[in-house]
PDB file of N, CA and C in Angstrom:
ATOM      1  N   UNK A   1     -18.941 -10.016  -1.593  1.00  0.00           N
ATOM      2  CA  UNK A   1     -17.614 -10.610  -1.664  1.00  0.00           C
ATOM      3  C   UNK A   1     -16.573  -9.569  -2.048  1.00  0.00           C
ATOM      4  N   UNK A   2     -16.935  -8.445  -3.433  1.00  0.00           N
ATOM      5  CA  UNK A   2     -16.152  -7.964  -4.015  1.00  0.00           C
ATOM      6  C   UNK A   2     -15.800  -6.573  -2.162  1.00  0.00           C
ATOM      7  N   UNK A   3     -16.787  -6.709  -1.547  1.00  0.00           N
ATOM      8  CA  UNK A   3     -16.612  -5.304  -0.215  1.00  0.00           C
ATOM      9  C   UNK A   3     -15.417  -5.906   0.999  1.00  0.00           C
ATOM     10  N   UNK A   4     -15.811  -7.295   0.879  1.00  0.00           N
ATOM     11  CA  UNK A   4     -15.046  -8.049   2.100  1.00  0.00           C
ATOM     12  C   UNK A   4     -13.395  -7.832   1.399  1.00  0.00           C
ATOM     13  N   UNK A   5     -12.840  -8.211   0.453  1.00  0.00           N
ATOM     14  CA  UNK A   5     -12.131  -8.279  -0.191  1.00  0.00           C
ATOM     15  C   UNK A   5     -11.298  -6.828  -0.534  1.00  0.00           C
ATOM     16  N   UNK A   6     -12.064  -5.574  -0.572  1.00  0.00           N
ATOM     17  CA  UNK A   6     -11.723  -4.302  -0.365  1.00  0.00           C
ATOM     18  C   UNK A   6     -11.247  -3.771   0.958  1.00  0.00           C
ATOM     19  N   UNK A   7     -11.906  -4.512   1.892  1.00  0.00           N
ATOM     20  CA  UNK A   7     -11.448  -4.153   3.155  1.00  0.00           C
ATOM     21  C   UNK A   7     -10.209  -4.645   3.394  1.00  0.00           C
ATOM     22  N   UNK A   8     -10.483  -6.246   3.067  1.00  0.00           N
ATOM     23  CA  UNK A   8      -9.184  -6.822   3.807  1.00  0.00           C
ATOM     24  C   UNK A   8      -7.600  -6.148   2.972  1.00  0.00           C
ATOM     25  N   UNK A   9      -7.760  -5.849   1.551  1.00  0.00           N
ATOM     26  CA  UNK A   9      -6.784  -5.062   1.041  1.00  0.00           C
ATOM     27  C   UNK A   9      -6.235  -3.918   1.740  1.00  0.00           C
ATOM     28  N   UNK A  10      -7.485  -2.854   2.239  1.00  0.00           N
ATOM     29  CA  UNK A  10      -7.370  -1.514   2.989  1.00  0.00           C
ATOM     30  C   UNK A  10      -6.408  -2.067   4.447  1.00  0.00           C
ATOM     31  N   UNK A  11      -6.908  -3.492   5.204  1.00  0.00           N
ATOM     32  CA  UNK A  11      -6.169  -3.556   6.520  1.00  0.00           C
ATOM     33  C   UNK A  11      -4.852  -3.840   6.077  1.00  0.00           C
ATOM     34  N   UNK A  12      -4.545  -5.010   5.293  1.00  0.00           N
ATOM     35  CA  UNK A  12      -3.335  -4.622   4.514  1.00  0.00           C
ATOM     36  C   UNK A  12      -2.620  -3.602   4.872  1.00  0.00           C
ATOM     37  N   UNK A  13      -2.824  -3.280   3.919  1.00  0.00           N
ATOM     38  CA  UNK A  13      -2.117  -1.902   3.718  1.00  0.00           C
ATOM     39  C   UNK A  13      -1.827  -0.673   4.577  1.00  0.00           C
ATOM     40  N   UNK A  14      -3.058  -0.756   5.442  1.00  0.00           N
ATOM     41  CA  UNK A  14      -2.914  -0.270   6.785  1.00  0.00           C
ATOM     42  C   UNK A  14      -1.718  -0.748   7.739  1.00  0.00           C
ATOM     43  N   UNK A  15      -1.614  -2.010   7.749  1.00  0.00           N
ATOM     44  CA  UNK A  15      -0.734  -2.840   8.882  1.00  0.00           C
ATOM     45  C   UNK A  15       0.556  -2.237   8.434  1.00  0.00           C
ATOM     46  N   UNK A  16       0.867  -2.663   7.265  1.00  0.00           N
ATOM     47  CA  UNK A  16       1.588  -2.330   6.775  1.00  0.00           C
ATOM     48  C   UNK A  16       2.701  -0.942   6.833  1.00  0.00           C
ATOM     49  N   UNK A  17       1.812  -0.025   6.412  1.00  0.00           N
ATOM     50  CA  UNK A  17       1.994   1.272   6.459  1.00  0.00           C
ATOM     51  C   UNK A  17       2.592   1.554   8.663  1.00  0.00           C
ATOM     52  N   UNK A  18       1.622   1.439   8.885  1.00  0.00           N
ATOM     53  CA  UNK A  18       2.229   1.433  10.849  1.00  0.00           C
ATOM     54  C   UNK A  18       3.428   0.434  10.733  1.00  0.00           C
ATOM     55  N   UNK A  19       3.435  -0.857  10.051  1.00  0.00           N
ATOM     56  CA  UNK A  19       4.886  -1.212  10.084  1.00  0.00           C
ATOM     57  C   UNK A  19       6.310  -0.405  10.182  1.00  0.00           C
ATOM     58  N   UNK A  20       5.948   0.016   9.081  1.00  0.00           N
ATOM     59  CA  UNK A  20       6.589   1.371   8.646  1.00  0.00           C
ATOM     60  C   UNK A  20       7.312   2.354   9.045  1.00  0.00           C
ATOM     61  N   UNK A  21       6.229   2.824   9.676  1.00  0.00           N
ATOM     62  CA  UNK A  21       6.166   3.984  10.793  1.00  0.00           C
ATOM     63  C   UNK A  21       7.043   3.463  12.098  1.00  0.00           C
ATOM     64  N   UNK A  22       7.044   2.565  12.629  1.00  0.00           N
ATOM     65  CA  UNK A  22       7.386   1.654  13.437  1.00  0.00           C
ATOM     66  C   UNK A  22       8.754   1.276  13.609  1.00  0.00           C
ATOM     67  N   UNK A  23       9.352   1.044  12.075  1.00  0.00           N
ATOM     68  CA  UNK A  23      10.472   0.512  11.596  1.00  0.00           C
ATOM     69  C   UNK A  23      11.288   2.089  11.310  1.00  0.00           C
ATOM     70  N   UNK A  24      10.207   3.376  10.785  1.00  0.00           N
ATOM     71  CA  UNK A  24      11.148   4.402  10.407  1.00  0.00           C
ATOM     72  C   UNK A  24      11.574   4.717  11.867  1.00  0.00           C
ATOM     73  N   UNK A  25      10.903   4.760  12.870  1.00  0.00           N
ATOM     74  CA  UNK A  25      11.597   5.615  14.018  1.00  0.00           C
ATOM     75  C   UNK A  25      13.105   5.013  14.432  1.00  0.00           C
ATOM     76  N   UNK A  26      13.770   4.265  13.895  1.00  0.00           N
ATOM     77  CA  UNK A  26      14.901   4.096  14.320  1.00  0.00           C
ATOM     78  C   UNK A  26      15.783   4.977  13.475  1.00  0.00           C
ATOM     79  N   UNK A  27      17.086   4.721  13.477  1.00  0.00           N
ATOM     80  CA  UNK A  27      18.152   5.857  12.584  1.00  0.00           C
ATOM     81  C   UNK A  27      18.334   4.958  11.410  1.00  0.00           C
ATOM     82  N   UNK A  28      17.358   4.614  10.380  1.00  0.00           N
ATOM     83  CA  UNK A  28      17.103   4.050   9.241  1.00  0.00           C
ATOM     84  C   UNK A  28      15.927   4.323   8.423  1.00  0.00           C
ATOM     85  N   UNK A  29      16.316   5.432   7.475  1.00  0.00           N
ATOM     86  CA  UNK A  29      14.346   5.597   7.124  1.00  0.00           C
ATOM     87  C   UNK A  29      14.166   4.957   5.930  1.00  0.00           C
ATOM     88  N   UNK A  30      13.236   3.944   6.421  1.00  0.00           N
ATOM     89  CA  UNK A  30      12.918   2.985   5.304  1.00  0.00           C
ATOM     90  C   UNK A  30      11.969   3.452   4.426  1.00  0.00           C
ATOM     91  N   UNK A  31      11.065   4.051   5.114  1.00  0.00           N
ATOM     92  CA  UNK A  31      10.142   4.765   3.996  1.00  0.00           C
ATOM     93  C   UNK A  31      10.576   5.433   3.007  1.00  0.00           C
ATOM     94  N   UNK A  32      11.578   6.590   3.248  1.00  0.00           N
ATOM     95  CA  UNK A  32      12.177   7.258   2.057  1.00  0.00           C
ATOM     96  C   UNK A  32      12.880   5.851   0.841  1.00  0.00           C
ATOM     97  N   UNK A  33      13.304   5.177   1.501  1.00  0.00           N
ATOM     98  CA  UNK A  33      14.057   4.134   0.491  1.00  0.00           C
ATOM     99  C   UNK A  33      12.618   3.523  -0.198  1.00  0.00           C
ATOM    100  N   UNK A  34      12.396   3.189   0.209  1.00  0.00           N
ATOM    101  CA  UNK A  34      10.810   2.073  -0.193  1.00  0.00           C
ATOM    102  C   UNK A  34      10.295   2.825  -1.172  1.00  0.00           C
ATOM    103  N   UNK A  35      10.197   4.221  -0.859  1.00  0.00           N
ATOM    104  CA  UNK A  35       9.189   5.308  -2.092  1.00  0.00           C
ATOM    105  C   UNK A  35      10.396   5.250  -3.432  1.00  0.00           C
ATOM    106  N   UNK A  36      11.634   5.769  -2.716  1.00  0.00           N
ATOM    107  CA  UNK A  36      12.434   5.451  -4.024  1.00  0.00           C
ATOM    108  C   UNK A  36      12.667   4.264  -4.504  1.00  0.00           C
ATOM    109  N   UNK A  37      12.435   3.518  -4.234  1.00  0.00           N
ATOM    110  CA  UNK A  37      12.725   1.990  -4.522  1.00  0.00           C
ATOM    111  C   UNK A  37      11.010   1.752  -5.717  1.00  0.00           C
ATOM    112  N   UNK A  38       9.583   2.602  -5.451  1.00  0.00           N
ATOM    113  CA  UNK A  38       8.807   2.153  -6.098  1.00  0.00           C
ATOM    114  C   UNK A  38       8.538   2.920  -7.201  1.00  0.00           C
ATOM    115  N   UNK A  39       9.526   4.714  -6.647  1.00  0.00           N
ATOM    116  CA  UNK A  39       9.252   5.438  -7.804  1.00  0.00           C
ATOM    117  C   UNK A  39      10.314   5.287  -9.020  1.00  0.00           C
ATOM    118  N   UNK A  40      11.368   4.697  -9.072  1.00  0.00           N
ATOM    119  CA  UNK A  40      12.693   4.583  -9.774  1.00  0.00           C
ATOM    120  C   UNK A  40      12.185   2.712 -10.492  1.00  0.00           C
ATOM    121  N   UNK A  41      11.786   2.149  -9.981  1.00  0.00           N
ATOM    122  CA  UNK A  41      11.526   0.982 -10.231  1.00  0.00           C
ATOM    123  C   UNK A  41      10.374   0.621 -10.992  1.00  0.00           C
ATOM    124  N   UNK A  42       9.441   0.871 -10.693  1.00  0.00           N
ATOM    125  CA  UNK A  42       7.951   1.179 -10.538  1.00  0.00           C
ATOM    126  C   UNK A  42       7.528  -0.314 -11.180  1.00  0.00           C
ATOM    127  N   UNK A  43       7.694  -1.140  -9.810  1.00  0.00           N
ATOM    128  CA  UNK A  43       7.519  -2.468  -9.670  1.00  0.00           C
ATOM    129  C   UNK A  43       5.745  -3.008  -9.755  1.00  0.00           C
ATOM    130  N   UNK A  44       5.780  -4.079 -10.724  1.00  0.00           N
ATOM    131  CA  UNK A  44       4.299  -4.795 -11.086  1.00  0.00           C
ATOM    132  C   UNK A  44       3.381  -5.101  -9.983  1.00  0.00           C
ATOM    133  N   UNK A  45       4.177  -5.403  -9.098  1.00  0.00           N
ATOM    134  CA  UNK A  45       3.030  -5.491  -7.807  1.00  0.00           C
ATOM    135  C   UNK A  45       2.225  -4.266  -6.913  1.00  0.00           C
ATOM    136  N   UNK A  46       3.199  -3.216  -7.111  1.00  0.00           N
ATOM    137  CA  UNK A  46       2.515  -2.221  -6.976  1.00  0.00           C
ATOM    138  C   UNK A  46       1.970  -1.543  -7.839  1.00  0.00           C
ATOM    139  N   UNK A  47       1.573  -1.717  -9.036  1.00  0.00           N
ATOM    140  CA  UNK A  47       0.310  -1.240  -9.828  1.00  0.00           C
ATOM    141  C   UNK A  47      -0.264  -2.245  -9.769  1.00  0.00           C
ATOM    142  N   UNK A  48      -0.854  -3.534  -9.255  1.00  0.00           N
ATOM    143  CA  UNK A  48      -1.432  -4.745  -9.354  1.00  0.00           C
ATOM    144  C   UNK A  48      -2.334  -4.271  -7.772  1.00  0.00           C
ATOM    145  N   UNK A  49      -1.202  -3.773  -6.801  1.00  0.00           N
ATOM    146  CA  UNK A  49      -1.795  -3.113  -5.693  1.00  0.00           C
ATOM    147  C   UNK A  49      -2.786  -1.927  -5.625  1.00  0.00           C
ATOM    148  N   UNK A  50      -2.219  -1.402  -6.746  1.00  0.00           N
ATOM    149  CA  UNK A  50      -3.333   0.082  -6.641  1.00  0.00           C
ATOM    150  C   UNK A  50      -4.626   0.156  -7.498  1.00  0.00           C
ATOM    151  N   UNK A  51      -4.671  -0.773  -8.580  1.00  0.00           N
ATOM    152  CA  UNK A  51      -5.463  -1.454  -9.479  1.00  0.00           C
ATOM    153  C   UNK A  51      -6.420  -1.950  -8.701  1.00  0.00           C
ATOM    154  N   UNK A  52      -6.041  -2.708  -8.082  1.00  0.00           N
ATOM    155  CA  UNK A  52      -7.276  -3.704  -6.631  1.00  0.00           C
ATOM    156  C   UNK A  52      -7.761  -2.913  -6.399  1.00  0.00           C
ATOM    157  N   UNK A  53      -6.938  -1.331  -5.252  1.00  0.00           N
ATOM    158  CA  UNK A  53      -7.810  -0.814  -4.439  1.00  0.00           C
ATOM    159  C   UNK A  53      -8.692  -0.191  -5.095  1.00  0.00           C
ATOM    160  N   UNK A  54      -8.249   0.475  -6.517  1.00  0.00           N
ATOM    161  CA  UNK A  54      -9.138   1.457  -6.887  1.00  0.00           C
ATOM    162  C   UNK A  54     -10.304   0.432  -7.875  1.00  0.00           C
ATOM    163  N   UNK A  55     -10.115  -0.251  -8.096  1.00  0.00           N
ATOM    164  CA  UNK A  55     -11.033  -1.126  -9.162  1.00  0.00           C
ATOM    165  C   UNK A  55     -12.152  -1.792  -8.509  1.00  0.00           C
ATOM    166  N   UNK A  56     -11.626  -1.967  -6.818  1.00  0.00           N
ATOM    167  CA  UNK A  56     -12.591  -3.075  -6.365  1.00  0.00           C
ATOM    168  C   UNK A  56     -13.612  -1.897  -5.854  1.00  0.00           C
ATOM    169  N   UNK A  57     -13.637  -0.791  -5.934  1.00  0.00           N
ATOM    170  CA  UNK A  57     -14.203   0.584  -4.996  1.00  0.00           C
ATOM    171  C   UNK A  57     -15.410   0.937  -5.877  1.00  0.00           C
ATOM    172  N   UNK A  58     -16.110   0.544  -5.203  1.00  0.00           N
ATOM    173  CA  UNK A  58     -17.655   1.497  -6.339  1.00  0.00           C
ATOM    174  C   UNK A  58     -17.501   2.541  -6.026  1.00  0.00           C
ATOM    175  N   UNK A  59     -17.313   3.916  -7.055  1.00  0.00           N
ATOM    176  CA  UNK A  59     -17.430   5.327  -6.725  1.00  0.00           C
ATOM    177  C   UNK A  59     -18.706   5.826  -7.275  1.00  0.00           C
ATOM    178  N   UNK A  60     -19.937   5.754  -6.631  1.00  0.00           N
ATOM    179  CA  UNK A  60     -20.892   6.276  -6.569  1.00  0.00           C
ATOM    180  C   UNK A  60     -21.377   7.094  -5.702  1.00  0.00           C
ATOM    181  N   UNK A  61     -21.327   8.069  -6.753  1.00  0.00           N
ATOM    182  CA  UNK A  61     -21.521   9.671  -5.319  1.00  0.00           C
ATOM    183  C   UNK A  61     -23.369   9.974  -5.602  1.00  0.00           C
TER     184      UNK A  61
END
C-alpha cells in the first residue's frame, strides 16, 4: 500500500512539473514565480509534500 501510494505521489508530481514546462513556454515564466513564491513563503503543503515523498521511500541500499 505504503509503494502504490509513493508512486501515485511521484506521477503527481510528475504531471505536474510537464504542466509547467508547458505553461513556461509562453512569455510568462511561471516556474521562476512558483520557486519564489515557495522559497520566500515556504508554504505547509510543500513540506507536507516533500515529507510524503521522502518518508514513504525505503532507503535501503
Amino acid at each position: 500500500m505504503q509503494k502504490e501510494n509513493f508512486f501515485l505521489t511521484k506521477l503527481e508530481c510528475f504531471l505536474v512539473i510537464i504542466g509547467l514546462i508547458l505553461i513556461d513556454v509562453g512569455p510568462i515564466p511561471v516556474t521562476a514565480f512558483g520557486s519564489l513564491f515557495i522559497l520566500f513563503r515556504r508554504p505547509k503543503w510543500f513540506k507536507e509534500l516533500i515529507d510524503h515523498i521522502y518518508l514513504s521511500k525505503n532507503f535501503d541500499y
